[in-house]
C-alpha atoms as a PDB file:
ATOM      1  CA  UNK A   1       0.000   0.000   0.000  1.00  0.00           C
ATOM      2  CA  UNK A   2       2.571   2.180   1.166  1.00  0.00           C
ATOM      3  CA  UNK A   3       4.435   1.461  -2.204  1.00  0.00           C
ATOM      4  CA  UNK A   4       1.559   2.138  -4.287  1.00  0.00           C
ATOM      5  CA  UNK A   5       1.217   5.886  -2.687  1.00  0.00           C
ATOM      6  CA  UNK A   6       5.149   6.664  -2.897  1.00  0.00           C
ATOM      7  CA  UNK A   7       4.812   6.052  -6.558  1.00  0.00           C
ATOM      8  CA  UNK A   8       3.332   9.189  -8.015  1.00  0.00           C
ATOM      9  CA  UNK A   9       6.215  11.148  -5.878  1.00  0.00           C
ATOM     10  CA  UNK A  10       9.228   8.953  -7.279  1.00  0.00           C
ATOM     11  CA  UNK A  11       7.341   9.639 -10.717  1.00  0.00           C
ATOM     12  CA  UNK A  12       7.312  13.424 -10.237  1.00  0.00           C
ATOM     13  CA  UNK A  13      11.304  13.558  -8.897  1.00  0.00           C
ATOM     14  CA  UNK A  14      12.380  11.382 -12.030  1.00  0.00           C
ATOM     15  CA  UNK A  15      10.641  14.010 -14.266  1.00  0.00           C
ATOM     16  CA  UNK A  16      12.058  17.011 -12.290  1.00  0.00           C
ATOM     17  CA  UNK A  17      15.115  15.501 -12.542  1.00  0.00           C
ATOM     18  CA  UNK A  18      15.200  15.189 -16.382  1.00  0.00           C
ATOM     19  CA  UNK A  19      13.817  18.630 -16.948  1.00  0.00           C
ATOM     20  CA  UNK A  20      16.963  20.099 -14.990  1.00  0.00           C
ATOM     21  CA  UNK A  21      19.023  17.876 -16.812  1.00  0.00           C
ATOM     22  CA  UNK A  22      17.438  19.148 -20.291  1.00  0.00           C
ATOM     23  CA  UNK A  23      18.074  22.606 -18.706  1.00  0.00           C
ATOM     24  CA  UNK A  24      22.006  21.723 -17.942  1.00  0.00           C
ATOM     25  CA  UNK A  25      22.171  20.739 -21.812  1.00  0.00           C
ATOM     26  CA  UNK A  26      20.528  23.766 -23.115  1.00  0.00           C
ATOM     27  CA  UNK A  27      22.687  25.575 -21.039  1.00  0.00           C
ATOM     28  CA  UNK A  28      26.029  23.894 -22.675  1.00  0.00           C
ATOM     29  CA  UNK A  29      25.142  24.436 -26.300  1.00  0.00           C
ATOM     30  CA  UNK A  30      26.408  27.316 -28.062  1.00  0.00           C
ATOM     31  CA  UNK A  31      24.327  30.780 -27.589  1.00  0.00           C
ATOM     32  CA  UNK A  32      21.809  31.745 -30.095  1.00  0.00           C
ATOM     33  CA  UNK A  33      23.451  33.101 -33.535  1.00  0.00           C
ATOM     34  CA  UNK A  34      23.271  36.842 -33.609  1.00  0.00           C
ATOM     35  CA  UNK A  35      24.272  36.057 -37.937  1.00  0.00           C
ATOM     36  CA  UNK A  36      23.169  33.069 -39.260  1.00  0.00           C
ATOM     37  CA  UNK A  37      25.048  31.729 -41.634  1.00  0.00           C
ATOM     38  CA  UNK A  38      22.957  32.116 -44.818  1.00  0.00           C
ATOM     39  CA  UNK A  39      23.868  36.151 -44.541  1.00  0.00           C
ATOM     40  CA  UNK A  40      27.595  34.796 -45.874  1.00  0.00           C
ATOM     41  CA  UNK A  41      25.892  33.946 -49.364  1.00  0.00           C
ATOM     42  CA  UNK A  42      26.781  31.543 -51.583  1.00  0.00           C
ATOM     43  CA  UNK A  43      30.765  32.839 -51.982  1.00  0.00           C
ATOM     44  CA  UNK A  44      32.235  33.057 -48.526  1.00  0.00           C
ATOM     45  CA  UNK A  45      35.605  34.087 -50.165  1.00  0.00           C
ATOM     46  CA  UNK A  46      33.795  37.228 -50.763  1.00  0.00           C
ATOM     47  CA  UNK A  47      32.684  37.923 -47.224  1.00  0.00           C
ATOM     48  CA  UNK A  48      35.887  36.862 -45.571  1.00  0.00           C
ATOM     49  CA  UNK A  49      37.507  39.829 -45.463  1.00  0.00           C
ATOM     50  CA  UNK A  50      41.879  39.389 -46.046  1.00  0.00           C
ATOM     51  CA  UNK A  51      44.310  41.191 -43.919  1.00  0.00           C
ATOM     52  CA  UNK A  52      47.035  43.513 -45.552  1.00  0.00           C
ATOM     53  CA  UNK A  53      50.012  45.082 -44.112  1.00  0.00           C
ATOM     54  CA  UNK A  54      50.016  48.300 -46.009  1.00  0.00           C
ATOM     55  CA  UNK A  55      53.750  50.099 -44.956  1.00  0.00           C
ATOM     56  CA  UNK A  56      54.649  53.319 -45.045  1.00  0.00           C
ATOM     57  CA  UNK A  57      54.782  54.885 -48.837  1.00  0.00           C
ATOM     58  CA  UNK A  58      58.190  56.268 -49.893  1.00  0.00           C
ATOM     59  CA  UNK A  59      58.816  59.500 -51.483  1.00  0.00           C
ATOM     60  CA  UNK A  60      61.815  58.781 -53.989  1.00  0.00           C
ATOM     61  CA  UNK A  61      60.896  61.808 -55.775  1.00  0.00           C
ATOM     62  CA  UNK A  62      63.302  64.883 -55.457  1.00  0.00           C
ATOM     63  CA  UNK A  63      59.969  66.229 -53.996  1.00  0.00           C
ATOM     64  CA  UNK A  64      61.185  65.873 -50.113  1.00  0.00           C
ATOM     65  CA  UNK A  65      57.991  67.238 -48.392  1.00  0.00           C
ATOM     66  CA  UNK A  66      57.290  64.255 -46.039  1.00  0.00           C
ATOM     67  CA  UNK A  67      53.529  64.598 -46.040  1.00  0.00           C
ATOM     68  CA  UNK A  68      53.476  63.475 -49.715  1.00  0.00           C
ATOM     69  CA  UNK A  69      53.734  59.638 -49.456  1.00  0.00           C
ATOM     70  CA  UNK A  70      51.524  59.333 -46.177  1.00  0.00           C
ATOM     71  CA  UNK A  71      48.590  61.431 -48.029  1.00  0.00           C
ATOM     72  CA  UNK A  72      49.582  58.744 -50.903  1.00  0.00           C
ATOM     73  CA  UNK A  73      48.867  55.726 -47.931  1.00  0.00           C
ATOM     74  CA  UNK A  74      46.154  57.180 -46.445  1.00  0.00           C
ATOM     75  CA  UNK A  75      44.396  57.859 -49.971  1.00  0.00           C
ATOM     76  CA  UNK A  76      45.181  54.002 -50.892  1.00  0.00           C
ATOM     77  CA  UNK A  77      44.038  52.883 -47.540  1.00  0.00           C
ATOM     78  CA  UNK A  78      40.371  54.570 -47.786  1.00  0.00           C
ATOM     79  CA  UNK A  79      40.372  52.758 -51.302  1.00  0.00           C
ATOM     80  CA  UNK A  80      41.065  49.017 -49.974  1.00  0.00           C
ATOM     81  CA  UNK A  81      38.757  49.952 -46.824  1.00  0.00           C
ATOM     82  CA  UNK A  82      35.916  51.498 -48.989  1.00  0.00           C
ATOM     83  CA  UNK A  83      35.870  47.598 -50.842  1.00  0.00           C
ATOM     84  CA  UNK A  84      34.437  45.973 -47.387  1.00  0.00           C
ATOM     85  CA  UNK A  85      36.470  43.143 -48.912  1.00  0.00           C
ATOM     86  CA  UNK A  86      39.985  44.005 -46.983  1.00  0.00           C
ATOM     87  CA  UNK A  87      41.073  45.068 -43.641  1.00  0.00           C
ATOM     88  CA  UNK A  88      43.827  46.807 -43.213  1.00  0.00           C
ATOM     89  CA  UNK A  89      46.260  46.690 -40.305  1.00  0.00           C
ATOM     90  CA  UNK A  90      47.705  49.660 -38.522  1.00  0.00           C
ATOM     91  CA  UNK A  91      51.248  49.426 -38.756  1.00  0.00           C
ATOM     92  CA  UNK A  92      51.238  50.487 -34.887  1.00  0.00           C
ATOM     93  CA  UNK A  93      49.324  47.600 -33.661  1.00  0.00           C
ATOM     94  CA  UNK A  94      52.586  45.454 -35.447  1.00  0.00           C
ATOM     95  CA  UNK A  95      54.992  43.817 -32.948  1.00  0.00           C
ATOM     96  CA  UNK A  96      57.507  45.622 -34.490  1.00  0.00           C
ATOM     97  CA  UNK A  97      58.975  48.575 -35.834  1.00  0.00           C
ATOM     98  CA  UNK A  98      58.722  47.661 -39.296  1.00  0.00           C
ATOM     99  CA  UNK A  99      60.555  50.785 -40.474  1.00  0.00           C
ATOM    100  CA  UNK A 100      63.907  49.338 -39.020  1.00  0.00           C
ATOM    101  CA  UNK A 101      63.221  47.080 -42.493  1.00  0.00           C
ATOM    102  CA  UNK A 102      63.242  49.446 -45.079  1.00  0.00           C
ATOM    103  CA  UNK A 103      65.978  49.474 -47.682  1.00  0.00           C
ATOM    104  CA  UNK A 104      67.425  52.315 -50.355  1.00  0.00           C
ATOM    105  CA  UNK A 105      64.432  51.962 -52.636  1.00  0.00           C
ATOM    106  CA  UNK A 106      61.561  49.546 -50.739  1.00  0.00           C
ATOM    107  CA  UNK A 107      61.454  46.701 -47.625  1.00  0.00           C
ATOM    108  CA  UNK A 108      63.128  43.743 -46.506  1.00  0.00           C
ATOM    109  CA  UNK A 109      60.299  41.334 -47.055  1.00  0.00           C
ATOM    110  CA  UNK A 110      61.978  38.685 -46.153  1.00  0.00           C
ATOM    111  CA  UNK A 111      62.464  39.803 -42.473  1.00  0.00           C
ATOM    112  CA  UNK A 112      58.721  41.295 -42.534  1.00  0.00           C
ATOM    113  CA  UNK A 113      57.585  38.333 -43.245  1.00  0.00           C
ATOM    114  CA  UNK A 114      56.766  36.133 -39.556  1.00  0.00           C
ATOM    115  CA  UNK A 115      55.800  39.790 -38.087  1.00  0.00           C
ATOM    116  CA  UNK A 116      52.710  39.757 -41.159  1.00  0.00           C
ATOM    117  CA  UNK A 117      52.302  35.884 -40.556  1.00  0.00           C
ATOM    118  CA  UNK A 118      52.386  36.609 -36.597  1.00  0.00           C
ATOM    119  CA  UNK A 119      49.481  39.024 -37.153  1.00  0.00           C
ATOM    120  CA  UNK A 120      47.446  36.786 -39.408  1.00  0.00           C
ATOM    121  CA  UNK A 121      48.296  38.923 -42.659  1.00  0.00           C
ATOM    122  CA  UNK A 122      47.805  37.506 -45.651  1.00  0.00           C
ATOM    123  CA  UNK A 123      49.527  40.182 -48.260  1.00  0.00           C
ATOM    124  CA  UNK A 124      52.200  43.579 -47.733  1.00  0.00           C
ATOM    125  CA  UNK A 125      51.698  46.593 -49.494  1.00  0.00           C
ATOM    126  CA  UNK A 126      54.814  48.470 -51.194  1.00  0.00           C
ATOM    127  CA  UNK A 127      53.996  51.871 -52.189  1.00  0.00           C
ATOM    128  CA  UNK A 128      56.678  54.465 -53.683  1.00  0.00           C
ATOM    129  CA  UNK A 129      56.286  58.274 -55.280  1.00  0.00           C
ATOM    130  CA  UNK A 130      58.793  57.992 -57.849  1.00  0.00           C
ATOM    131  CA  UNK A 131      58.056  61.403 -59.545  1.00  0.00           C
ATOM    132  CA  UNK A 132      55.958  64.722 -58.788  1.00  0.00           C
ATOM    133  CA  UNK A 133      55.903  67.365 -61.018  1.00  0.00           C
ATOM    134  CA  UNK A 134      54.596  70.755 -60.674  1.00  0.00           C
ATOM    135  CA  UNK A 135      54.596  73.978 -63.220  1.00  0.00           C
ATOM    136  CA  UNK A 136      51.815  76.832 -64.044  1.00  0.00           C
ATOM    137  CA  UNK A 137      49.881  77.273 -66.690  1.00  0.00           C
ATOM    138  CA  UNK A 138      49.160  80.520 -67.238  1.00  0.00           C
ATOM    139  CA  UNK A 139      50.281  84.199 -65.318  1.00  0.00           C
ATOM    140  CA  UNK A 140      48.370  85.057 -62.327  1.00  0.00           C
ATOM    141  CA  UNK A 141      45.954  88.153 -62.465  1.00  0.00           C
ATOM    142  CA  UNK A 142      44.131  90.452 -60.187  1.00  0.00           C
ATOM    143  CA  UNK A 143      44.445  91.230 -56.185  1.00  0.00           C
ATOM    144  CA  UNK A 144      43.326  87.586 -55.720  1.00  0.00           C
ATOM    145  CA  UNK A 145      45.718  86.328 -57.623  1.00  0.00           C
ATOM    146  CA  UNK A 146      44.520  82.601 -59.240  1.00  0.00           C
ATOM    147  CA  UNK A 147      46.752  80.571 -61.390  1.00  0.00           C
ATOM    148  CA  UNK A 148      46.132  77.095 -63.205  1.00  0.00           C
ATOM    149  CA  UNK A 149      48.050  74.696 -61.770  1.00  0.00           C
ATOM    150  CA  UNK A 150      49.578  71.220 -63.257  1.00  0.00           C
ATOM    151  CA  UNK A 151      50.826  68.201 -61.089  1.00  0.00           C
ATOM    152  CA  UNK A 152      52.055  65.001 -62.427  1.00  0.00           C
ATOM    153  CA  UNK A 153      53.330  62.018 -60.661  1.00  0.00           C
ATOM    154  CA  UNK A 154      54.458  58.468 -61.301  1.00  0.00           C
ATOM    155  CA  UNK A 155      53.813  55.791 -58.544  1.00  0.00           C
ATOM    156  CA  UNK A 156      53.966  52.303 -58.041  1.00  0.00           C
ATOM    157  CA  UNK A 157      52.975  49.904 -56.093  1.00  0.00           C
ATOM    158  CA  UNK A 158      53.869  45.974 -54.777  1.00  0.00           C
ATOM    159  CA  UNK A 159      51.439  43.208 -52.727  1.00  0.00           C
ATOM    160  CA  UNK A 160      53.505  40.276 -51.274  1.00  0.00           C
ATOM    161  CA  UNK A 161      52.327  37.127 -50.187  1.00  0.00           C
ATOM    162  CA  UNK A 162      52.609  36.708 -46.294  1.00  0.00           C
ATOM    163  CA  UNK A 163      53.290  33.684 -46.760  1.00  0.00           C
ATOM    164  CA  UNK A 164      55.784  32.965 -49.219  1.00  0.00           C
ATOM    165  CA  UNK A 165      56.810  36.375 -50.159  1.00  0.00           C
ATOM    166  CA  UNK A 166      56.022  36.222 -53.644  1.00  0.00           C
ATOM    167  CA  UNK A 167      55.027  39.204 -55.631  1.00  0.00           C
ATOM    168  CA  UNK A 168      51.303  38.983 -56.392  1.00  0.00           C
ATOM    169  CA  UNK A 169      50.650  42.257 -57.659  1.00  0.00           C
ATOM    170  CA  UNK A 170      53.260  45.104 -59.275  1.00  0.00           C
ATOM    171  CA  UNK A 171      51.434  48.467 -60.558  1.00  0.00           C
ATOM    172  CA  UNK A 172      52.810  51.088 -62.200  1.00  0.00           C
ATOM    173  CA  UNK A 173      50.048  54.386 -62.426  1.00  0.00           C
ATOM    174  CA  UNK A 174      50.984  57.853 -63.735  1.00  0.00           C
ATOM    175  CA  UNK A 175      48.522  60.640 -63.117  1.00  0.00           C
ATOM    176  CA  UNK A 176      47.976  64.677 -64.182  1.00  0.00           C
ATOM    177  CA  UNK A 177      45.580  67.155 -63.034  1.00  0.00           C
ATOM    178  CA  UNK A 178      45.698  70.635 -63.208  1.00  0.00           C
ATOM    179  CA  UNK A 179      43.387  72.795 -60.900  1.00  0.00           C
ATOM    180  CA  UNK A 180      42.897  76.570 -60.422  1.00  0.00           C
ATOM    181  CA  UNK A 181      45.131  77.804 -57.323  1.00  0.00           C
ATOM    182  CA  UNK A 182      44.595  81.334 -55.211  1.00  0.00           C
ATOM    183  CA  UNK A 183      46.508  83.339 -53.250  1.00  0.00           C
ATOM    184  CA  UNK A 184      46.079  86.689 -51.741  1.00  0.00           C
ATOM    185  CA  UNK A 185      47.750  89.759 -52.326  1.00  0.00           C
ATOM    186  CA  UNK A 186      50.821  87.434 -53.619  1.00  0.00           C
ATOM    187  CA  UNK A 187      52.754  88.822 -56.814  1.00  0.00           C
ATOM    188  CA  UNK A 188      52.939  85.268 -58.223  1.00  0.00           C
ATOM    189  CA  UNK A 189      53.706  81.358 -57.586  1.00  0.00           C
ATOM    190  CA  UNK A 190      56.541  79.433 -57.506  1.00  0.00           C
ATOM    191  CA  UNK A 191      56.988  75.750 -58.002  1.00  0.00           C
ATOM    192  CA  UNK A 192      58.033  75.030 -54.539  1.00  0.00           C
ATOM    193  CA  UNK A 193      54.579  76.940 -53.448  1.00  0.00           C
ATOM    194  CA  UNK A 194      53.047  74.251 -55.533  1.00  0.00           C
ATOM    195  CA  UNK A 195      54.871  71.727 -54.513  1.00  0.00           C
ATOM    196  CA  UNK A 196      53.893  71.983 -50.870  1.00  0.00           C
ATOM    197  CA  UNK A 197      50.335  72.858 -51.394  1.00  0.00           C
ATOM    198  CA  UNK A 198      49.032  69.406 -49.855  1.00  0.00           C
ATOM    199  CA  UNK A 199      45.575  69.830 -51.953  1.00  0.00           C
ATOM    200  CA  UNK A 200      47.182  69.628 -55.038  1.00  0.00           C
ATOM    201  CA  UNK A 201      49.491  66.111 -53.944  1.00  0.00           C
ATOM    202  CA  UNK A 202      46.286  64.929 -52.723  1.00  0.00           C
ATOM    203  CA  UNK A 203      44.237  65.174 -55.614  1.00  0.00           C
ATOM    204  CA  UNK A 204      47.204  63.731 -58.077  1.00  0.00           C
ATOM    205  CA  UNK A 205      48.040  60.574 -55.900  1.00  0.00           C
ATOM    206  CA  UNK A 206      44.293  60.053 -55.628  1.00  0.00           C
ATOM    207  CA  UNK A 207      44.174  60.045 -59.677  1.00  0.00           C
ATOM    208  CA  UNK A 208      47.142  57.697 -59.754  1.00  0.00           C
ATOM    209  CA  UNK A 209      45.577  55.316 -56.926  1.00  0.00           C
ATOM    210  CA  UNK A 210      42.291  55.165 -58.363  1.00  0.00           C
ATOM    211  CA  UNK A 211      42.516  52.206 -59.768  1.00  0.00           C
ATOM    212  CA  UNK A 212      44.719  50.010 -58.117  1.00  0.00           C
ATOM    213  CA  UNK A 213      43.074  48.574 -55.579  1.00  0.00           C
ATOM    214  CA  UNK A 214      41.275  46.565 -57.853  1.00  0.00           C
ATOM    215  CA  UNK A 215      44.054  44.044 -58.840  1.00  0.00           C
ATOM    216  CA  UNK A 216      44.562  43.992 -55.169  1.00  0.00           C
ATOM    217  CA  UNK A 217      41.303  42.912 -54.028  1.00  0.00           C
ATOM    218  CA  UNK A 218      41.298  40.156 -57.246  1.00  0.00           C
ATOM    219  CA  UNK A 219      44.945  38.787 -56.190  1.00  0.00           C
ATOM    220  CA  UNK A 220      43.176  38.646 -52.485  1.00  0.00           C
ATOM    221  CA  UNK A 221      40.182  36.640 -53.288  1.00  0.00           C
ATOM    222  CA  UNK A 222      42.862  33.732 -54.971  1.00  0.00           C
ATOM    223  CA  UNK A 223      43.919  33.155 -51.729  1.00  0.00           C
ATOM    224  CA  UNK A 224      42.794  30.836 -48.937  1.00  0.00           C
ATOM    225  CA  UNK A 225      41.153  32.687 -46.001  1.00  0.00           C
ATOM    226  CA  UNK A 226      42.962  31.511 -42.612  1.00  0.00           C
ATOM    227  CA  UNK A 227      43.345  32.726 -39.304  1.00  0.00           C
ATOM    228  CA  UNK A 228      45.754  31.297 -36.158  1.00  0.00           C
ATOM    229  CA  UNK A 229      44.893  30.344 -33.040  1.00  0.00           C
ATOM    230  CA  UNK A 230      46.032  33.161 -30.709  1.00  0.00           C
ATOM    231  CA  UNK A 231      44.732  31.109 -27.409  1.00  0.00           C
ATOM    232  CA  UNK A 232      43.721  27.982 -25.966  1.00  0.00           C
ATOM    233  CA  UNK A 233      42.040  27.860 -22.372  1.00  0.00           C
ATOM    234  CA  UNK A 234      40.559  24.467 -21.638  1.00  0.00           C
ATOM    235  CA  UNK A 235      37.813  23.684 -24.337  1.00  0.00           C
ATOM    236  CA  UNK A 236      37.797  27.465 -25.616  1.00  0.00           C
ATOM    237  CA  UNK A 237      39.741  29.017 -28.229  1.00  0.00           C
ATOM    238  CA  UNK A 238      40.173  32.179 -29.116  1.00  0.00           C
ATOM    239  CA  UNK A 239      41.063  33.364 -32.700  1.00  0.00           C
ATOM    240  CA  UNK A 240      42.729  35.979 -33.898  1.00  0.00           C
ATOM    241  CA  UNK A 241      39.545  36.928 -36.600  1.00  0.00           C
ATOM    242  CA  UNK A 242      36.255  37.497 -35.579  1.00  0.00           C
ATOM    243  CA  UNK A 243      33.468  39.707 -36.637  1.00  0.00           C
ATOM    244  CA  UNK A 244      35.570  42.357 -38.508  1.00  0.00           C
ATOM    245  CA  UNK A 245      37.293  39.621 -40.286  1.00  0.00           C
ATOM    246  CA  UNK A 246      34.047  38.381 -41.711  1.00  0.00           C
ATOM    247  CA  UNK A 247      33.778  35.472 -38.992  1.00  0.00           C
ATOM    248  CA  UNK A 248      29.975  34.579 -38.067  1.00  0.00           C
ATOM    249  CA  UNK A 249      28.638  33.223 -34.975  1.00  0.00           C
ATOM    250  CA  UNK A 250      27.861  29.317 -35.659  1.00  0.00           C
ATOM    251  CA  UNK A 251      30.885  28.987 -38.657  1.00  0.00           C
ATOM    252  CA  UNK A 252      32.726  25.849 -38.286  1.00  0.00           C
ATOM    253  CA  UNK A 253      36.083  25.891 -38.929  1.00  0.00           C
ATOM    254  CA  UNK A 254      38.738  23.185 -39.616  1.00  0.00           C
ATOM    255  CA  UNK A 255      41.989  23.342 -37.412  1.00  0.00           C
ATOM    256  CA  UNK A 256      45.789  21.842 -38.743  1.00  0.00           C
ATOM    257  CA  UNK A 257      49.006  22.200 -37.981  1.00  0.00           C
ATOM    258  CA  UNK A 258      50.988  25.248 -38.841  1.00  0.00           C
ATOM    259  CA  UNK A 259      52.508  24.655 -42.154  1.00  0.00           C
ATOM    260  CA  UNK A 260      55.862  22.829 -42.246  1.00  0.00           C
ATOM    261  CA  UNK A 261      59.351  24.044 -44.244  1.00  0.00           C
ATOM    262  CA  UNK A 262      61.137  21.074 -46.016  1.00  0.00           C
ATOM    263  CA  UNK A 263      65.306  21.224 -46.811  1.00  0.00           C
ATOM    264  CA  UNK A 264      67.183  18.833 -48.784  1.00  0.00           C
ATOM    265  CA  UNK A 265      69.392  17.320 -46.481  1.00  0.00           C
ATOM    266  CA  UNK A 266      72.393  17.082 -48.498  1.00  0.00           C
ATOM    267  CA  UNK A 267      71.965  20.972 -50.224  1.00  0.00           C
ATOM    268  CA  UNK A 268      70.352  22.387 -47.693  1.00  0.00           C
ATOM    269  CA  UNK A 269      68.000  24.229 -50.156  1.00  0.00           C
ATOM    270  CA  UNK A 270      65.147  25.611 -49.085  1.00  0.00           C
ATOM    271  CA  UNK A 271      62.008  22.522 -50.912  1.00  0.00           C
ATOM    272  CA  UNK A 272      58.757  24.416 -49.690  1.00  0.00           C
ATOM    273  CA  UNK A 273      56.082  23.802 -47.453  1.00  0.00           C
ATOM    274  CA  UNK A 274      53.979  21.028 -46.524  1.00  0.00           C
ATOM    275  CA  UNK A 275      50.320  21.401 -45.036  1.00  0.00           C
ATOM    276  CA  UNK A 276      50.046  19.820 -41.434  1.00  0.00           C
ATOM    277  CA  UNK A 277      47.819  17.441 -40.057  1.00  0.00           C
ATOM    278  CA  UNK A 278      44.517  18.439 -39.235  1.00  0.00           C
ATOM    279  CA  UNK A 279      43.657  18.064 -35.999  1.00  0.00           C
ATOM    280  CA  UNK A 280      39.689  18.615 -35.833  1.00  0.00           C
ATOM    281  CA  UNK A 281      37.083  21.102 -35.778  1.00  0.00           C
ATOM    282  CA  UNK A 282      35.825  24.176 -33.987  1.00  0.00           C
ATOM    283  CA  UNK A 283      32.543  26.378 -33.629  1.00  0.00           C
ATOM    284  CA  UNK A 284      32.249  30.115 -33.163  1.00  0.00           C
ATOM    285  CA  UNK A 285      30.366  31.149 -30.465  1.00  0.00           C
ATOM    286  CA  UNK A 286      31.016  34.931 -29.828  1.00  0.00           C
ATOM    287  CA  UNK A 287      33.629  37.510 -30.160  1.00  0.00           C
ATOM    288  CA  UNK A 288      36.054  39.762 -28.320  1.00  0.00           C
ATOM    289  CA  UNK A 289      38.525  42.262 -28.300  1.00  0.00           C
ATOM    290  CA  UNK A 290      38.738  44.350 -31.904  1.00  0.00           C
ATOM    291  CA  UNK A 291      38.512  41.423 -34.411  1.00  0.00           C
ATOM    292  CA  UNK A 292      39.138  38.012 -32.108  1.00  0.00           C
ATOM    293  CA  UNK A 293      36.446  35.389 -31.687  1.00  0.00           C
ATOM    294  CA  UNK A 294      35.726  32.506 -29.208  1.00  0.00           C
ATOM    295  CA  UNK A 295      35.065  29.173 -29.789  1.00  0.00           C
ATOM    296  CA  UNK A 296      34.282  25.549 -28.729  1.00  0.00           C
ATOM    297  CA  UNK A 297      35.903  22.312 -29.549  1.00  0.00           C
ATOM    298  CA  UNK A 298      33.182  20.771 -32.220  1.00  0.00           C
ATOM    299  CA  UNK A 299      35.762  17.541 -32.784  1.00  0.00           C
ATOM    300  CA  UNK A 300      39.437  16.610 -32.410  1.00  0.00           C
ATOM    301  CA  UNK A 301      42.219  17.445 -29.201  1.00  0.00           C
ATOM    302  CA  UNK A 302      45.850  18.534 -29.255  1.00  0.00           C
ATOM    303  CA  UNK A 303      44.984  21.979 -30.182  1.00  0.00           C
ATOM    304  CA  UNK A 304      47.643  24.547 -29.745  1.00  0.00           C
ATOM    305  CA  UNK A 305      48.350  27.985 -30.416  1.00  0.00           C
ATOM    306  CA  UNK A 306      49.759  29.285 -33.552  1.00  0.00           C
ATOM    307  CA  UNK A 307      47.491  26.596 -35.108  1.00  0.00           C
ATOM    308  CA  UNK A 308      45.861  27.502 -38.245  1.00  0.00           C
ATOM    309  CA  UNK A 309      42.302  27.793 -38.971  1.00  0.00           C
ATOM    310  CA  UNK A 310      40.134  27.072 -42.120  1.00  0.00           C
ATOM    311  CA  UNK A 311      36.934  27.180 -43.785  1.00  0.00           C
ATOM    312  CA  UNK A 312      36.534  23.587 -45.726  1.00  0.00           C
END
């Protein structure tokens, strides 16, 4: 009797007890996607947005006014940033002083490299002013004294591969504008006025760079998107791409070994790399810091840092 009126109470704790262990489940699964993954489209390479290194410009004109190849940068940077297909990395956030690199006429790439692969670059931009020219065009007239301007210049510009160093893109742009000039109570211009009037180099370089951050973005989108592992704490890691980069809540991503170098081993000459073993899967569920995003272990173990990370 006594068993037969326990029985709806050991019913009711069995039930309570698998509700708060459905609860305890729930609780462990990933959080609720803030992007689901259909907003990617059908071409992720698109999407995933590539990191560039994009170093100081360099004025090798006889033009010495210092301003000139950072308003050249900056104008090439709004360009590559204006795509939504490229982020660009601010040379102050490096681990380095990357201007310790530069040579006579461009950059050590070779010793830039592992500070762009360290970062999780995936191509270094070479700019150079090679020429600026200024001269007027016509006499200047009246109290406010206006005078047509013309600036020319000749620029070029290199993309390496972070990872093997190789030149993907070389660009060669020349550019002329002329625009109307005025100065006050001023007799006339020189050249050297010109040279230093910043509105002029700005709207030159602009004409030269208006078109090459196209080739950029198309030698970018050849390219594998991968990121690195920047931290592992127990079943989390944390990558160094996340929302910025493109990364969605709910992506799975495949995780390998970083990439190996092979020598002969009677030359010593340098074979290439090999791809390393993958060592399972992970699943993004949320971000932090600028661009970095957290995730769980969805298969595998032995993950370390400086692993690299893949879309399949």
């Amino acid at each position: 009797m006594k068993a037969v009126f326990l029985l709806p109470f050991v019913l009711l704790f069995c039930v309570q007890c698998m509700n708060f262990q459905d609860v305890r489940n729930r609780r462990a699964e990933p959080e609720v996607r803030d992007l689901p993954s259909q907003v990617r489209g059908d071409d992720e390479t698109i999407n995933l947005r590539r990191r560039v290194i994009v170093l100081p410009f360099l004025n090798l004109s006889p033009y010495s006014s210092a301003s000139a190849g950072e308003i050249a940068r900056s104008t090439l940077v709004a360009q590559l940033v204006g795509t939504r297909e490229i982020l660009t990395l601010s040379n102050n956030d490096l681990p380095q002083d990357i201007s310790k690199f530069q040579t006579e006429d461009g950059y050590d790439i070779k010793k830039i490299l592992p500070i762009a692969q360290k970062v999780g670059a995936h191509g270094i931009i070479v700019g150079r002013i090679r020429e600026i020219k200024t001269r007027k065009v016509g006499d200047s007239v009246g109290v406010f004294r206006k005078v047509m301007a013309e600036v020319k210049t000749l620029v070029d510009v290199e993309m390496y591969s972070a990872k093997s160093g190789g030149s993907m893109v070389h660009e060669t742009k020349t550019a002329t504008i002329q625009e109307e000039v005025t100065r006050v109570a001023k007799y006339s211009y020189t050249d050297k006025e010109l040279q230093d009037n910043p509105q002029l180099i700005r709207s030159v370089v602009r004409a030269a760079f208006s078109k090459v951050a196209i080739p950029i973005v198309r030698a970018l989108r050849k390219l594998n998107w991968s990121g690195r592992v920047a931290l592992v704490r127990g079943e989390k890691l944390y990558l160094n791409a996340g929302r910025l980069s493109g990364i969605q809540v709910g992506d799975v991503l495949k995780v390998t070994e970083a990439k190996e170098e092979v020598y002969d081993p009677e030359t010593g000459s340098f074979l290439g790399n090999i791809t390393g073993r993958m060592k399972g899967t992970i699943e993004v569920v949320s971000y932090f810091g600028k661009d970095g995003a957290v995730t769980i272990v969805h298969s595998g173990s032995g993950f370390k840092e400086n692993d690299i990370v893949e879309f399949y």
